[in-house]
Protein backbone atom coordinates (compact mmCIF):
# COMPACT_ATOMS: atom_id res chain seq x y z
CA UNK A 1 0.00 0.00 0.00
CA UNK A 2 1.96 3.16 -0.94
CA UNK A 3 0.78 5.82 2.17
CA UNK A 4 2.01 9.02 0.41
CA UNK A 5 4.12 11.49 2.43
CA UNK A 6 3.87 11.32 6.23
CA UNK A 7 5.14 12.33 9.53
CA UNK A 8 7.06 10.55 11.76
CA UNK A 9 4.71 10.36 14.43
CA UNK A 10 2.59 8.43 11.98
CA UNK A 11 4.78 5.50 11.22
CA UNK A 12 5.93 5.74 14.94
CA UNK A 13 1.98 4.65 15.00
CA UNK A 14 1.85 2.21 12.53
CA UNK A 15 4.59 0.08 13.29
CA UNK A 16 3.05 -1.74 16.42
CA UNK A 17 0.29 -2.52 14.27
CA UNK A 18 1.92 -4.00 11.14
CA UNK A 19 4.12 -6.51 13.76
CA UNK A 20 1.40 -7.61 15.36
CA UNK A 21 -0.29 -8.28 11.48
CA UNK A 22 3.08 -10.27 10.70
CA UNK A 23 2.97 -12.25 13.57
CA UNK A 24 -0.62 -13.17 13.06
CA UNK A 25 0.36 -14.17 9.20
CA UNK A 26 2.65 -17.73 8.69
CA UNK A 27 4.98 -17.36 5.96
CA UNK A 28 3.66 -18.19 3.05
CA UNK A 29 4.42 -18.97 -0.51
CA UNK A 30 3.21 -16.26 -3.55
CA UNK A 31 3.17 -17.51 -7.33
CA UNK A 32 4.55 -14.91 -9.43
CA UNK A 33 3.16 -15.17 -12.85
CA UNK A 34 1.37 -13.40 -15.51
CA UNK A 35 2.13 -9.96 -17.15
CA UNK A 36 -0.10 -6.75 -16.72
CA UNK A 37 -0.14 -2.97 -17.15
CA UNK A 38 -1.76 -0.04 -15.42
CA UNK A 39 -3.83 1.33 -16.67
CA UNK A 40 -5.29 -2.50 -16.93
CA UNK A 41 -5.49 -3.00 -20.63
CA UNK A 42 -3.81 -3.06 -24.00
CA UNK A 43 -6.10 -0.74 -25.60
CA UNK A 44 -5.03 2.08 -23.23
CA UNK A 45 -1.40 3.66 -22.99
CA UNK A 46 0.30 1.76 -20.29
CA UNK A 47 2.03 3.59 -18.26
CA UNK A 48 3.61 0.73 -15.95
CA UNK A 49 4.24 -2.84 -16.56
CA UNK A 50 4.00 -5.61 -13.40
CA UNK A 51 4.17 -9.06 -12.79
CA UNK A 52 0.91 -10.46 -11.13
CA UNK A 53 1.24 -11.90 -7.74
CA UNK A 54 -1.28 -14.98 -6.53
CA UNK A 55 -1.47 -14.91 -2.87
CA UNK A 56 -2.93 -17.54 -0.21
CA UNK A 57 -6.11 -16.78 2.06
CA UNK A 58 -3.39 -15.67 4.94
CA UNK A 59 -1.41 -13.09 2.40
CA UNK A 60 -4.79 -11.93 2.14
CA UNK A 61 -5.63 -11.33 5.56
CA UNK A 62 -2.33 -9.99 6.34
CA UNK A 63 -3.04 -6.98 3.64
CA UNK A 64 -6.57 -6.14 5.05
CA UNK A 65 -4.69 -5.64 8.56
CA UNK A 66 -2.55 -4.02 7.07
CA UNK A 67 -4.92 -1.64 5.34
CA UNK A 68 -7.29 -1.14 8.98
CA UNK A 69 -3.95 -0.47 10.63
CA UNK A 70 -3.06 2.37 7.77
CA UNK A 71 -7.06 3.66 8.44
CA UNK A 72 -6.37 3.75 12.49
CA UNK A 73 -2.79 5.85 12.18
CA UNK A 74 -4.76 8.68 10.29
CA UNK A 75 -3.92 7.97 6.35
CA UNK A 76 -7.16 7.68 4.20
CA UNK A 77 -8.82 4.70 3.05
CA UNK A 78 -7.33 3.09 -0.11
CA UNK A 79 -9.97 3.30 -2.96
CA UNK A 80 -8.33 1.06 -5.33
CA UNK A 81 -8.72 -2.80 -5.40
CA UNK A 82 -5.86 -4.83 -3.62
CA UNK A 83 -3.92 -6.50 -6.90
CA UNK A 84 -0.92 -8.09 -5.83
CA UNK A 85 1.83 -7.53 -8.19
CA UNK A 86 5.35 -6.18 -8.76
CA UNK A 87 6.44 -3.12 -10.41
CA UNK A 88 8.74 -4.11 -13.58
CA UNK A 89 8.84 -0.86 -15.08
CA UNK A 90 7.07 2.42 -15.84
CA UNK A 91 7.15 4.06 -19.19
CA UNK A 92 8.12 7.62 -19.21
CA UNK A 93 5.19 8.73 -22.13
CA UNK A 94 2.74 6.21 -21.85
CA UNK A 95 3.23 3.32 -24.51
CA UNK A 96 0.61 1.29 -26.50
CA UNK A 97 1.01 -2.54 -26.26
CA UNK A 98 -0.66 -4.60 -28.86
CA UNK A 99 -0.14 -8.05 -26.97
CA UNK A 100 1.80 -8.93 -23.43
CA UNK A 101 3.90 -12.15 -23.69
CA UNK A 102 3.25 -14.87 -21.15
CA UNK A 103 5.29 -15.17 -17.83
CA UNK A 104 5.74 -17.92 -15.05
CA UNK A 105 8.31 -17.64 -12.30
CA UNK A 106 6.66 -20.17 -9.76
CA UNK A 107 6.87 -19.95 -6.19
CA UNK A 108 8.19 -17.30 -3.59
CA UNK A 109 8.49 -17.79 -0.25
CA UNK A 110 6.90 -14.71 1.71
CA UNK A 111 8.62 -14.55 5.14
CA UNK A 112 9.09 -10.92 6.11
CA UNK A 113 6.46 -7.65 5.79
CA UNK A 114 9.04 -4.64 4.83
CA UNK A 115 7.52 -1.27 5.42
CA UNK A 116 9.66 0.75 2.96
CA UNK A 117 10.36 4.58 1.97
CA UNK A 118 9.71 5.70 -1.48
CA UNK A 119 13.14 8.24 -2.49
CA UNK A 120 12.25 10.37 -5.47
CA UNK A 121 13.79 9.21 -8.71
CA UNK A 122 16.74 9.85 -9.83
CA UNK A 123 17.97 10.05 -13.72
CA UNK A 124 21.10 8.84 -14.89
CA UNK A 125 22.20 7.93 -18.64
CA UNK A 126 22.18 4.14 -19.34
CA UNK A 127 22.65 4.17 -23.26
CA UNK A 128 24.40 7.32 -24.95
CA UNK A 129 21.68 9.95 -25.28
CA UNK A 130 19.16 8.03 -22.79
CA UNK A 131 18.25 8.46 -19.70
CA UNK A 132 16.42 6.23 -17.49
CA UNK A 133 14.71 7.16 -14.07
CA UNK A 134 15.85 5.38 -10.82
CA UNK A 135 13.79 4.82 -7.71
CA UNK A 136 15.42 4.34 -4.60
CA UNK A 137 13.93 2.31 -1.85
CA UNK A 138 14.95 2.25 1.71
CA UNK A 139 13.77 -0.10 4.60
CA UNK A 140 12.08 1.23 7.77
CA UNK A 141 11.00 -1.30 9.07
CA UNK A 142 10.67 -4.91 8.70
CA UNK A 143 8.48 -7.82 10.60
CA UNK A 144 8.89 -12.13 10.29
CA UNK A 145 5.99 -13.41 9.82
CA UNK A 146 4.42 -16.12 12.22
């Protein structure tokens, strides 16, 4: 759940909640597998790429405390639907995609909840004439599960 900017006090508030979550959730395996783009299809111009994310009943649960614990520190209600997924890439003008190729990497094994801190993107050149953005993340945080 991306929580936007905040304050310390905030996350000072949060953090007792999202341990408790973890240690409520076992570790649990993910299946990473199937391609996607926001906005959610080909006909639009995608303007990020991600790798969909199947998660068990417990991953499940684990996000929805995660989400009341968000709601009782202050930050507003997410409006969006919960899909699971990781981030490959975001295109800088949005692109069109005609078709998405297939993807399956299997099984993960889920055993820590990392609350992390977005750092603005940086650019630097990666081809002669190109530059590509870089995000930076740092850990706050971070709870074992079970």
């Amino acid at each position: 759940r991306f929580l936007g900017w905040t304050t310390r006090d905030r996350l000072a508030c949060l953090e007792p909640y999202l341990a408790r979550a973890a240690r409520s959730c076992p570790p649990l395996d993910a299946i990473v597998a199937g391609l996607g783009t926001f906005p959610p299809t080909t006909v639009e111009r995608a303007r990020v790429m991600w790798a969909g994310v199947t998660l068990p009943k417990a991953g499940k649960t684990l996000q929805a405390a995660c989400e009341a614990a968000a709601i009782e520190c202050g930050f507003p209600p997410e409006r969006r639907a919960f899909v699971p997924h990781l981030t490959l890439g975001r295109f800088r003008t949005p692109a069109r995609l005609r078709s998405i190729s297939k993807l399956d990497l299997g099984a993960t094994r889920l055993e820590t909840l990392v609350l992390y801190r977005t750092e603005p993107a940086a650019f630097e050149p990666s081809v002669p004439g190109v530059r590509r953005a870089v995000t930076a993340y740092s850990k706050l945080a971070t709870f074992p599960l079970g």
